[in-house]
PDB file of N, CA and C in Angstrom:
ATOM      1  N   UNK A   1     181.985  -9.750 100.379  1.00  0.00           N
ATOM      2  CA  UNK A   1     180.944  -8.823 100.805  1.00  0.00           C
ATOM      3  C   UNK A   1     180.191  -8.350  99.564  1.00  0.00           C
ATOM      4  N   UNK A   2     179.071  -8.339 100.010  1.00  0.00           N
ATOM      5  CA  UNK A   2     178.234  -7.896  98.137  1.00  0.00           C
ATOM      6  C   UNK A   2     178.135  -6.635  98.408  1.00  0.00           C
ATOM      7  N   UNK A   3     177.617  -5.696  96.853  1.00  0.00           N
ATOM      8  CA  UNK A   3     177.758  -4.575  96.790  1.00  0.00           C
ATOM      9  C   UNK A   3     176.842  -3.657  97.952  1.00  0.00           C
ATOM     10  N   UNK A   4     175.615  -3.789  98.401  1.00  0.00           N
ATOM     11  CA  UNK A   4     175.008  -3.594  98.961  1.00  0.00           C
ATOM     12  C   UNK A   4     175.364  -3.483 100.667  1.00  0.00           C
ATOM     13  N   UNK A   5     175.946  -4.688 101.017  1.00  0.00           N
ATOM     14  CA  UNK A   5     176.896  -4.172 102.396  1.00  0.00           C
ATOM     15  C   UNK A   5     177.631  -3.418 102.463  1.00  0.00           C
ATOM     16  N   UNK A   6     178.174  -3.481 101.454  1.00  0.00           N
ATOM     17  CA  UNK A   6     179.527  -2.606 101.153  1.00  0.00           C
ATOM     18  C   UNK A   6     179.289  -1.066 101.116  1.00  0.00           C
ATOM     19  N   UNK A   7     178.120  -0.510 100.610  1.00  0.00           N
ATOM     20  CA  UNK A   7     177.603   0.956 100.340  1.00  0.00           C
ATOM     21  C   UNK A   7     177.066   1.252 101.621  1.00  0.00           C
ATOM     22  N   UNK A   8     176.564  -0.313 102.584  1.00  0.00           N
ATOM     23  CA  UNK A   8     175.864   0.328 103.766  1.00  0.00           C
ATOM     24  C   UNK A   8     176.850   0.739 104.783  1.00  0.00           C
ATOM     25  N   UNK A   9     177.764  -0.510 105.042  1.00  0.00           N
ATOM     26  CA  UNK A   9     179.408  -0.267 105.590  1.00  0.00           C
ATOM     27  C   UNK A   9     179.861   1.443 105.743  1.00  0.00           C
ATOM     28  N   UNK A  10     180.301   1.542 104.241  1.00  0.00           N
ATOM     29  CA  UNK A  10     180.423   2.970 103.549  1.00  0.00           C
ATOM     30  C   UNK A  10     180.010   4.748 104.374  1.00  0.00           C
ATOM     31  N   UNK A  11     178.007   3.663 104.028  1.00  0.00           N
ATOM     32  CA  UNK A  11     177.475   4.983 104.446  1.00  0.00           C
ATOM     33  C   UNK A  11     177.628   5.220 106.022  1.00  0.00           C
ATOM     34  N   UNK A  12     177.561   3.898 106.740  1.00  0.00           N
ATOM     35  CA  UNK A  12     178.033   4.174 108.174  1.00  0.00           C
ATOM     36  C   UNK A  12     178.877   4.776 108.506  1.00  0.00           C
ATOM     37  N   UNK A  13     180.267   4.654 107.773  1.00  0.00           N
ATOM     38  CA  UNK A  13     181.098   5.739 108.290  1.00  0.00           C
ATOM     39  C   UNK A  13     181.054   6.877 107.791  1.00  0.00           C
ATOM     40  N   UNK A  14     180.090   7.289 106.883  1.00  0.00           N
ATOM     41  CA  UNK A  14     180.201   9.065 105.918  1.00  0.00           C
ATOM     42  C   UNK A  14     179.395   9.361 107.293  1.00  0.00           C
ATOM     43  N   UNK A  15     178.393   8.705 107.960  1.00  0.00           N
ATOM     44  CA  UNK A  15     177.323   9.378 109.140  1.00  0.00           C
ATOM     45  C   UNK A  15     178.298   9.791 110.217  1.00  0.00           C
ATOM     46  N   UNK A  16     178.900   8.395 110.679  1.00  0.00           N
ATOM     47  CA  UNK A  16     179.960   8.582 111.536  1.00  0.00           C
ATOM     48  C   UNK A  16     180.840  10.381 111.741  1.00  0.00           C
ATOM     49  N   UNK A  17     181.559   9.738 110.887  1.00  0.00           N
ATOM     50  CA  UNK A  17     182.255  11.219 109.918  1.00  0.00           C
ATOM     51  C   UNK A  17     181.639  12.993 110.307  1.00  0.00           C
ATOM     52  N   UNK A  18     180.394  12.602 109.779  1.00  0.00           N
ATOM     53  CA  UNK A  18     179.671  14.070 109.726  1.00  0.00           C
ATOM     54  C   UNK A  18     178.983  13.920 111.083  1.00  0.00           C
ATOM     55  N   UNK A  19     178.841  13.018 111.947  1.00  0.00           N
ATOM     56  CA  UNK A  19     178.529  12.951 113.566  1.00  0.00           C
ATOM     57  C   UNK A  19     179.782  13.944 114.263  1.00  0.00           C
ATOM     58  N   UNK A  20     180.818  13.550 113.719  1.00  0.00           N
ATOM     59  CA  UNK A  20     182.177  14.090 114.582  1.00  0.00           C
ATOM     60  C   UNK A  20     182.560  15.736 114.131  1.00  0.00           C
ATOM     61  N   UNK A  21     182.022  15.763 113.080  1.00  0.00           N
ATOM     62  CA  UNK A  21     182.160  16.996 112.497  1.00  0.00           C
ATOM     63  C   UNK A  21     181.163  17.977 112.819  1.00  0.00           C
ATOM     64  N   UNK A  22     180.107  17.461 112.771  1.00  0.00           N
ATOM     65  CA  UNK A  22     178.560  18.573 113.509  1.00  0.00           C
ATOM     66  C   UNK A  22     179.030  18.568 114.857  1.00  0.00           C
ATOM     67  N   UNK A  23     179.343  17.980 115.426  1.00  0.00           N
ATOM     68  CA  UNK A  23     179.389  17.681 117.267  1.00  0.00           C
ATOM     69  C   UNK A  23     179.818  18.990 117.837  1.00  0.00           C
ATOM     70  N   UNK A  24     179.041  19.936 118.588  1.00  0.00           N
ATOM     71  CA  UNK A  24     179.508  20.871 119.430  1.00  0.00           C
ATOM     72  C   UNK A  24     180.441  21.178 119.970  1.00  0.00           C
ATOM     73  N   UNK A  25     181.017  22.285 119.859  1.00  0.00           N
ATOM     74  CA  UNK A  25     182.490  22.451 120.514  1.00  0.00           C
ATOM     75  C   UNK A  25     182.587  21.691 121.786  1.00  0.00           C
ATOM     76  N   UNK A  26     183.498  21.609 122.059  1.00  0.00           N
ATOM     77  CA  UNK A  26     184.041  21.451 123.683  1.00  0.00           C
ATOM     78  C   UNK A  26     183.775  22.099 124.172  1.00  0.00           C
ATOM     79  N   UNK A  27     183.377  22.249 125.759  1.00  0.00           N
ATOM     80  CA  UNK A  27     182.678  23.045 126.525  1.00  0.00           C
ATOM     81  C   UNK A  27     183.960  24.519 126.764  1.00  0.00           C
ATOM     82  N   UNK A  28     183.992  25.489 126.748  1.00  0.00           N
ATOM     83  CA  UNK A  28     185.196  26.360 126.898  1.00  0.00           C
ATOM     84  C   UNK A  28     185.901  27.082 125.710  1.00  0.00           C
ATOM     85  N   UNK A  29     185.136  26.650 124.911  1.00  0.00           N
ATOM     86  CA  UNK A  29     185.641  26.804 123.932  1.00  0.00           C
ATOM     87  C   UNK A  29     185.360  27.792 122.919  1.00  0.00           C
ATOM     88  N   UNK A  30     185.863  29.195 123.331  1.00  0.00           N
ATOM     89  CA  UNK A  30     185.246  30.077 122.750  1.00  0.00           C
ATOM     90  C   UNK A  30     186.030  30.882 121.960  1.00  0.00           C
ATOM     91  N   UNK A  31     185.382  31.465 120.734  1.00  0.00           N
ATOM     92  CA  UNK A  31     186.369  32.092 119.299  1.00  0.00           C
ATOM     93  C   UNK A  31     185.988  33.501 119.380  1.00  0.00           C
ATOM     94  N   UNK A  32     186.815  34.064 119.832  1.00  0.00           N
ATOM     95  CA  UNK A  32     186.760  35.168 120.098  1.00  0.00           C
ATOM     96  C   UNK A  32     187.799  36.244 118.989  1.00  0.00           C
ATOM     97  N   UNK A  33     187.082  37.197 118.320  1.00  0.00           N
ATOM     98  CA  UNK A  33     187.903  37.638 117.212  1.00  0.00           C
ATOM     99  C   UNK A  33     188.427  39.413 117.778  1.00  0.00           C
ATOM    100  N   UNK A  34     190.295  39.777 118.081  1.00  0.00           N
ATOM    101  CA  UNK A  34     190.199  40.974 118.239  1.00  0.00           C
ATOM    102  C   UNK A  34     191.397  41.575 116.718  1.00  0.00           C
ATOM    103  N   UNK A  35     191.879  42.244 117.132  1.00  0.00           N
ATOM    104  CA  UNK A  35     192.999  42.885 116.325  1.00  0.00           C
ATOM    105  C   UNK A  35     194.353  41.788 116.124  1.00  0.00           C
ATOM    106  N   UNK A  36     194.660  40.978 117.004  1.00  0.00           N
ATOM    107  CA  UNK A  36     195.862  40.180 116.784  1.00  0.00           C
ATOM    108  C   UNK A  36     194.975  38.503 116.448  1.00  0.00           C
ATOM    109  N   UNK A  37     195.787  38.136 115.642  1.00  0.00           N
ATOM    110  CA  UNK A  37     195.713  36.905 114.882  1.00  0.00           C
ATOM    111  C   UNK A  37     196.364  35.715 116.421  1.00  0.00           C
ATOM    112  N   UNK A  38     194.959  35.050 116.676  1.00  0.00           N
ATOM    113  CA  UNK A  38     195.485  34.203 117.971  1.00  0.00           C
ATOM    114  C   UNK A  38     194.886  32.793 117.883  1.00  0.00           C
ATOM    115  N   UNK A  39     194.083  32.269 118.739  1.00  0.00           N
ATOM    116  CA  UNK A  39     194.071  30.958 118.829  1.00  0.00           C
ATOM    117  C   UNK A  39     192.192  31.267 118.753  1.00  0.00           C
ATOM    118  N   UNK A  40     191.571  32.374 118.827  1.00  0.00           N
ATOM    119  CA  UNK A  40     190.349  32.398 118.204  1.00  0.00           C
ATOM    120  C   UNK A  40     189.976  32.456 116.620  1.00  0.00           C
ATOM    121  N   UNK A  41     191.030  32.977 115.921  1.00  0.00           N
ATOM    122  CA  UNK A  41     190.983  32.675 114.625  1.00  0.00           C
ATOM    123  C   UNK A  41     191.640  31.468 114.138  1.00  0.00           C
ATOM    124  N   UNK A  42     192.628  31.203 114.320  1.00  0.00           N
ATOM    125  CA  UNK A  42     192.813  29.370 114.459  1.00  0.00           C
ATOM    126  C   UNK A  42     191.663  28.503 114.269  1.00  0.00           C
ATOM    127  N   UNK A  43     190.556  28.368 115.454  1.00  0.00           N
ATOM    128  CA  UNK A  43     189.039  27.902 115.471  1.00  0.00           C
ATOM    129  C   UNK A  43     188.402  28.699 114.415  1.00  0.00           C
ATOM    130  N   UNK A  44     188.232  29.850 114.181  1.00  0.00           N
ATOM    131  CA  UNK A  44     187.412  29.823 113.083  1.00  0.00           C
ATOM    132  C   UNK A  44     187.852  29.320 111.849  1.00  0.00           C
ATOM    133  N   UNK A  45     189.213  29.176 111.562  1.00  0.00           N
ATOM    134  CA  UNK A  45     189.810  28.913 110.175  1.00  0.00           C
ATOM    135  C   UNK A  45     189.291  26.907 109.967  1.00  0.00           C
ATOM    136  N   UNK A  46     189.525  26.691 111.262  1.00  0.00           N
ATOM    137  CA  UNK A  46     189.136  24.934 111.629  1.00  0.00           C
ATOM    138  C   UNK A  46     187.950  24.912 111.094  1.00  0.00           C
ATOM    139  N   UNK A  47     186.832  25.337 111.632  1.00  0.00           N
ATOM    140  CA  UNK A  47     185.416  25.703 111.552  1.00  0.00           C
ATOM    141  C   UNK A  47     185.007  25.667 110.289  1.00  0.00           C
ATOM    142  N   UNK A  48     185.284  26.726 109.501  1.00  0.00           N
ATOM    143  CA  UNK A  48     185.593  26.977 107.755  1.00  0.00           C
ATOM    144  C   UNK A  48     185.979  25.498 107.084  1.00  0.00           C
ATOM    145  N   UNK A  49     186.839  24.991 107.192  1.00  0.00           N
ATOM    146  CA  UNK A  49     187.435  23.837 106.896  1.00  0.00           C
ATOM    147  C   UNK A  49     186.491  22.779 106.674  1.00  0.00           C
ATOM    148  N   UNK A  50     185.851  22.746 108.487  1.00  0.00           N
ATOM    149  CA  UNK A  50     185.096  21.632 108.483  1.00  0.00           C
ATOM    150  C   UNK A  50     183.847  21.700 108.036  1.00  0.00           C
ATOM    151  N   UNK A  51     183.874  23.071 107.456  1.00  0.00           N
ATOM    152  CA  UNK A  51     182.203  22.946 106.792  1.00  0.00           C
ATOM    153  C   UNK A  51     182.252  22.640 105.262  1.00  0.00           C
ATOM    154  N   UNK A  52     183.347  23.073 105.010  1.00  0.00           N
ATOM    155  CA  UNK A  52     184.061  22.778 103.483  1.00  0.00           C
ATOM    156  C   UNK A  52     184.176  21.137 103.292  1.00  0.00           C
ATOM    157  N   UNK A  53     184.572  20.523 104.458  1.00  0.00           N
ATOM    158  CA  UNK A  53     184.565  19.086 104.662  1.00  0.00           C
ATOM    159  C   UNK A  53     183.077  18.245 104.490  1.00  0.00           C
ATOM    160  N   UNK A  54     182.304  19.043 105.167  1.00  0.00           N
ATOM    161  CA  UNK A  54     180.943  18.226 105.154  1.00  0.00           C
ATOM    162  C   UNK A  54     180.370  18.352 104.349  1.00  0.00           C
ATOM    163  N   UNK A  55     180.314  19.669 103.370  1.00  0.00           N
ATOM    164  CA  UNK A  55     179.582  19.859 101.960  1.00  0.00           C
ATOM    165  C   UNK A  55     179.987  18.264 101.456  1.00  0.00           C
ATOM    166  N   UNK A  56     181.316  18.278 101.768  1.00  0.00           N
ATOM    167  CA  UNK A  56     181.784  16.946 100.514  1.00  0.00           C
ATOM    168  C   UNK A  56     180.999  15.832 100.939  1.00  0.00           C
ATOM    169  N   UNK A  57     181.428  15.560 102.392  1.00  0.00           N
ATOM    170  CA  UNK A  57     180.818  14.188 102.749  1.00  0.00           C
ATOM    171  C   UNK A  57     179.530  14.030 102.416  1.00  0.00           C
ATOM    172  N   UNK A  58     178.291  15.186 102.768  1.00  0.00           N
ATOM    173  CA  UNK A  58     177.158  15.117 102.397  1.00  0.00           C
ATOM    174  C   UNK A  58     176.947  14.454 101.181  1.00  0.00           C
ATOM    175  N   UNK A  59     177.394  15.354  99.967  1.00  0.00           N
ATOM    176  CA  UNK A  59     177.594  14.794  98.639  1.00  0.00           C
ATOM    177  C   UNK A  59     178.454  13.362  98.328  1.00  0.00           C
ATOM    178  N   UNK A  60     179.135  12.977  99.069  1.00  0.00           N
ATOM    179  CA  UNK A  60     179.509  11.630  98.917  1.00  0.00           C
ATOM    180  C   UNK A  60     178.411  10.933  99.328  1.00  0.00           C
ATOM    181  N   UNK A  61     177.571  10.693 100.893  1.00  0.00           N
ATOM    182  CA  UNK A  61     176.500  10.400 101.368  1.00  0.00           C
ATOM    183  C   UNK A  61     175.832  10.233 100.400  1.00  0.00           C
ATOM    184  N   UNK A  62     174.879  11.133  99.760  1.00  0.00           N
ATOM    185  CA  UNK A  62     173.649  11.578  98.858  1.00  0.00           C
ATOM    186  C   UNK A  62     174.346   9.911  97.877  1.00  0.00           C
ATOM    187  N   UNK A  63     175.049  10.486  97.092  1.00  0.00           N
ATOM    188  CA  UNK A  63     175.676   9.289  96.105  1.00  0.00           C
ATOM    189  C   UNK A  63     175.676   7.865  96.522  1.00  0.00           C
ATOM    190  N   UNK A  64     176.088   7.632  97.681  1.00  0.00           N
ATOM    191  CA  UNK A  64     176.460   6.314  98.111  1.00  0.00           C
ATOM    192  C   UNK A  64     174.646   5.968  98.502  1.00  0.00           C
ATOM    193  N   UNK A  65     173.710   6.853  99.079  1.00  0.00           N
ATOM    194  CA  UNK A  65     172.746   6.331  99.276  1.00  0.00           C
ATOM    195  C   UNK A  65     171.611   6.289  98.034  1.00  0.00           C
ATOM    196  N   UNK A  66     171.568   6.526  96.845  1.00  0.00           N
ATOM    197  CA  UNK A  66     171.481   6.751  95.675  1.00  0.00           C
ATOM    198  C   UNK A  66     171.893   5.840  95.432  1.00  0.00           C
ATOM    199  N   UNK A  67     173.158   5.056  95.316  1.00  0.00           N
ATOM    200  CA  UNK A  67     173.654   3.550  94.941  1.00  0.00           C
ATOM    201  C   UNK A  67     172.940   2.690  95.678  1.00  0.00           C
ATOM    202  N   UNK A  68     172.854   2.676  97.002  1.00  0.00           N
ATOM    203  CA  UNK A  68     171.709   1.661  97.372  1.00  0.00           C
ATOM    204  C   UNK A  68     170.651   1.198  97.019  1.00  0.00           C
ATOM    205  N   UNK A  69     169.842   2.485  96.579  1.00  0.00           N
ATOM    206  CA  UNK A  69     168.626   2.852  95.854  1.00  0.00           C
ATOM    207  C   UNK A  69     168.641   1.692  94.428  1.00  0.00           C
ATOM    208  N   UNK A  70     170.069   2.094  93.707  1.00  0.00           N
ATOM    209  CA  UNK A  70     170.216   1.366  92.112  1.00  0.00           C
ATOM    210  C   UNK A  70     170.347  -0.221  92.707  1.00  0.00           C
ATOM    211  N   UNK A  71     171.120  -0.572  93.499  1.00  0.00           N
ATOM    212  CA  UNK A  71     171.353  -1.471  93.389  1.00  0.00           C
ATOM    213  C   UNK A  71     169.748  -2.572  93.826  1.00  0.00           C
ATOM    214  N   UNK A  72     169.095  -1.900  94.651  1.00  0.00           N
ATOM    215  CA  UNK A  72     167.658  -2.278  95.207  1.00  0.00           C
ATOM    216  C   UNK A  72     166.621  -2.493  93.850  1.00  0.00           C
ATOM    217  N   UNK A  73     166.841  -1.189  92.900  1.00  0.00           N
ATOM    218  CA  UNK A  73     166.194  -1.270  91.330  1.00  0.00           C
ATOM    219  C   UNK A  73     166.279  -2.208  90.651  1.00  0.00           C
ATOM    220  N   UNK A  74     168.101  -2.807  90.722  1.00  0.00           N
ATOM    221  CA  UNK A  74     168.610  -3.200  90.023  1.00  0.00           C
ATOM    222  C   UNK A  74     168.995  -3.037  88.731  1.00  0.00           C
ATOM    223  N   UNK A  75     169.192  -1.609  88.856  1.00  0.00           N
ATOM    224  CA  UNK A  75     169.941  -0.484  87.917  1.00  0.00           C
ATOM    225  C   UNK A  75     171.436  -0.183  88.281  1.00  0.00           C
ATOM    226  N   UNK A  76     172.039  -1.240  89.656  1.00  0.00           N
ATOM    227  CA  UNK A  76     173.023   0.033  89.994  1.00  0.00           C
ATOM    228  C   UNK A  76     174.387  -1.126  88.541  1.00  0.00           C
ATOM    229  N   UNK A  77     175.363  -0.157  88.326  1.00  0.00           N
ATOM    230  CA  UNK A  77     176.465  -0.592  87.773  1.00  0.00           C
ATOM    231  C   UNK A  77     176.205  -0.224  86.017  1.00  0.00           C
ATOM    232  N   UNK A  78     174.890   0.532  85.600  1.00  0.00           N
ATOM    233  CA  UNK A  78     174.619   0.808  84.468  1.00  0.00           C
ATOM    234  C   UNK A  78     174.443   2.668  84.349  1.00  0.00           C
ATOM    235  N   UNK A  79     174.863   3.221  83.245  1.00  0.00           N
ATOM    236  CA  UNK A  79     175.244   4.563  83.910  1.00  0.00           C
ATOM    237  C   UNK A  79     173.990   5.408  83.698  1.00  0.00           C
ATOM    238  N   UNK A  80     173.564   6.242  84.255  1.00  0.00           N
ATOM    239  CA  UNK A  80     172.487   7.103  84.193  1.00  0.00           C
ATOM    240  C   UNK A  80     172.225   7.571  83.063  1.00  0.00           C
ATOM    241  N   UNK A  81     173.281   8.260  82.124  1.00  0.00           N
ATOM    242  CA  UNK A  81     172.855   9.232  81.313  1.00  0.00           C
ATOM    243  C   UNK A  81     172.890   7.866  79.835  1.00  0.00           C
ATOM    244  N   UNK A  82     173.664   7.031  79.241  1.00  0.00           N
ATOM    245  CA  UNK A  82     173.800   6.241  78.498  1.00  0.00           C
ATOM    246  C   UNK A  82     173.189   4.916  78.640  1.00  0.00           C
ATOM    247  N   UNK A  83     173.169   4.494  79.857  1.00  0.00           N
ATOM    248  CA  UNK A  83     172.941   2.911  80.134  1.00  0.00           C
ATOM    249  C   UNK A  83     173.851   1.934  80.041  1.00  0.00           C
ATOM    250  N   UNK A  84     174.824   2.508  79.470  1.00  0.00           N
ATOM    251  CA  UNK A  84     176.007   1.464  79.063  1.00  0.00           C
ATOM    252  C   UNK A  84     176.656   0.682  80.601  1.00  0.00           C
ATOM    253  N   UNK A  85     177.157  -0.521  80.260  1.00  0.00           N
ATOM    254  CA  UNK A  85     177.478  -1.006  81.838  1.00  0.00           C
ATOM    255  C   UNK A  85     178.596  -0.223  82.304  1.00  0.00           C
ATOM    256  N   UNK A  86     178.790   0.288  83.502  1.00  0.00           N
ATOM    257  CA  UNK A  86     180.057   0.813  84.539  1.00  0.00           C
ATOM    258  C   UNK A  86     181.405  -0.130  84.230  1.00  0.00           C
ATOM    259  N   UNK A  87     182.178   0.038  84.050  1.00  0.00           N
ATOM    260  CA  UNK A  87     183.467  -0.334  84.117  1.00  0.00           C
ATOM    261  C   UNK A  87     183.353  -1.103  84.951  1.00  0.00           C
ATOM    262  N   UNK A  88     183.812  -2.554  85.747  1.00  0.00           N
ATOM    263  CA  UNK A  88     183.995  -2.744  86.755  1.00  0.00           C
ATOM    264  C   UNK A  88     184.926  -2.129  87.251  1.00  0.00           C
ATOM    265  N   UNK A  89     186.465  -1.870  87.155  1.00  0.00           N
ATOM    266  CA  UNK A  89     187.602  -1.015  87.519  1.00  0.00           C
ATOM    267  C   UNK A  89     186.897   0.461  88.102  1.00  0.00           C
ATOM    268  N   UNK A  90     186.234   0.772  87.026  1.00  0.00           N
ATOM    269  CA  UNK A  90     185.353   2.528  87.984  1.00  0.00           C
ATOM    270  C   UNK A  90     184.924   2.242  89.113  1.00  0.00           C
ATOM    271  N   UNK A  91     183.695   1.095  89.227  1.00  0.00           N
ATOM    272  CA  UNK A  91     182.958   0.841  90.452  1.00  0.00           C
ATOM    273  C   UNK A  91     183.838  -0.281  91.278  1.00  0.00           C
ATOM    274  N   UNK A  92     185.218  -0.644  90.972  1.00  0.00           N
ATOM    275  CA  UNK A  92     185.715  -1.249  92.503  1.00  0.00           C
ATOM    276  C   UNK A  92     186.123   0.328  92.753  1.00  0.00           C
ATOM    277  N   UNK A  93     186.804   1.282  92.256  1.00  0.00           N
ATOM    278  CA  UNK A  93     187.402   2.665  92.679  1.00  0.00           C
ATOM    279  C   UNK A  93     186.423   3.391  93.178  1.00  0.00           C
ATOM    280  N   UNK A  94     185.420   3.904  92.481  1.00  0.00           N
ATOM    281  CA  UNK A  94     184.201   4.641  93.351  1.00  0.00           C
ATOM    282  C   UNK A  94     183.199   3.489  93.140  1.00  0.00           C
ATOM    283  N   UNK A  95     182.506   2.887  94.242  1.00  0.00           N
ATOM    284  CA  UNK A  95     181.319   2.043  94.173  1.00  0.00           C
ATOM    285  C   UNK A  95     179.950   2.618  94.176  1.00  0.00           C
ATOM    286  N   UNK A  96     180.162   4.161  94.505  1.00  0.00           N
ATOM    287  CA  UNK A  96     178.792   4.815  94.231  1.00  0.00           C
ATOM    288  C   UNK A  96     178.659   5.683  92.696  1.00  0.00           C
ATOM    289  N   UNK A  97     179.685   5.142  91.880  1.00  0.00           N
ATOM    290  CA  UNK A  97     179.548   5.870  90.602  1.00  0.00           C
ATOM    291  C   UNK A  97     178.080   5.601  90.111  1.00  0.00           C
ATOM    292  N   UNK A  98     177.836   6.543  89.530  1.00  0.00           N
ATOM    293  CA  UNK A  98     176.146   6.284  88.564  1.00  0.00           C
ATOM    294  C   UNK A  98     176.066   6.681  87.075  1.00  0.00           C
ATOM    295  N   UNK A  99     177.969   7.009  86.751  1.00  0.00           N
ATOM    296  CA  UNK A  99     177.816   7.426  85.169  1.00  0.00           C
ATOM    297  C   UNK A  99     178.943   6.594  84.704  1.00  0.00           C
ATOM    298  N   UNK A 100     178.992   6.539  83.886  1.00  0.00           N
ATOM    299  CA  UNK A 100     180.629   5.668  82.999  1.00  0.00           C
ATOM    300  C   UNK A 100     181.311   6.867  83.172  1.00  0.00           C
ATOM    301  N   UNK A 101     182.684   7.102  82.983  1.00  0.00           N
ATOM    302  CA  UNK A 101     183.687   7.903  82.753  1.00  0.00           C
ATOM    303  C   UNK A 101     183.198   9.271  81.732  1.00  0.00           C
ATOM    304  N   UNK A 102     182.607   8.339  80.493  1.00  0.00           N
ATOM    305  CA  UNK A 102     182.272   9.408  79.640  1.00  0.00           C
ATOM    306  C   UNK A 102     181.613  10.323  79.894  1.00  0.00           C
ATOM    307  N   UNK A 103     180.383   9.907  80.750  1.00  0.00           N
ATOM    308  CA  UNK A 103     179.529  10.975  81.483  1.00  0.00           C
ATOM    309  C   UNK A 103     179.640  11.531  82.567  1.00  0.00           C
ATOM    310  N   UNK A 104     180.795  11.264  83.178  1.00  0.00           N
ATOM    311  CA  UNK A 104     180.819  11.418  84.632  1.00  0.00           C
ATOM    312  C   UNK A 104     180.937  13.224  84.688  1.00  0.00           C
TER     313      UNK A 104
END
């Protein structure tokens, strides 16, 4: 698979991902906050979580579609701030890297 499927692959499931995570509660499903610690704060603590979750994915997203971008330039695998080539070992581990180690 070349690099380019591979980031699109990728980004399909970061969308996926943050599809399941935005998706509206279940119908009934209501968080209701009183004096005792119950199954409405439970959902909000979930809630919290999953927004903490999507900051990331977003930012993984942004990156991986940014690598598409390099690889379309034909910049991707050279690092932003130096130019020096990417490790291959970095970019089989993260394939949306855009700095060498040194800069990362």
């Amino acid at each position: 698979m070349d690099t380019d499927a591979m980031l699109a692959a990728h980004e399909e499931r970061l969308v996926a991902e943050l599809a399941t995570l935005t998706a509206a509660p279940a119908q009934g499903e209501n968080i209701s906050f009183g004096k005792r610690v119950g199954e409405g704060t439970s959902v909000a603590v979930d809630r919290l979580s999953a927004v903490a979750v999507q900051e990331q994915l977003l930012d993984v997203l942004a990156q991986v579609r940014r690598a598409r971008q390099r690889v379309t330039e034909g910049t991707y695998g050279t690092c932003e701030v130096c130019g020096e080539e990417i490790p291959v070992a970095r970019l089989d581990a993260r394939p949306w890297a855009a700095r060498c180690v040194r800069h990362a």
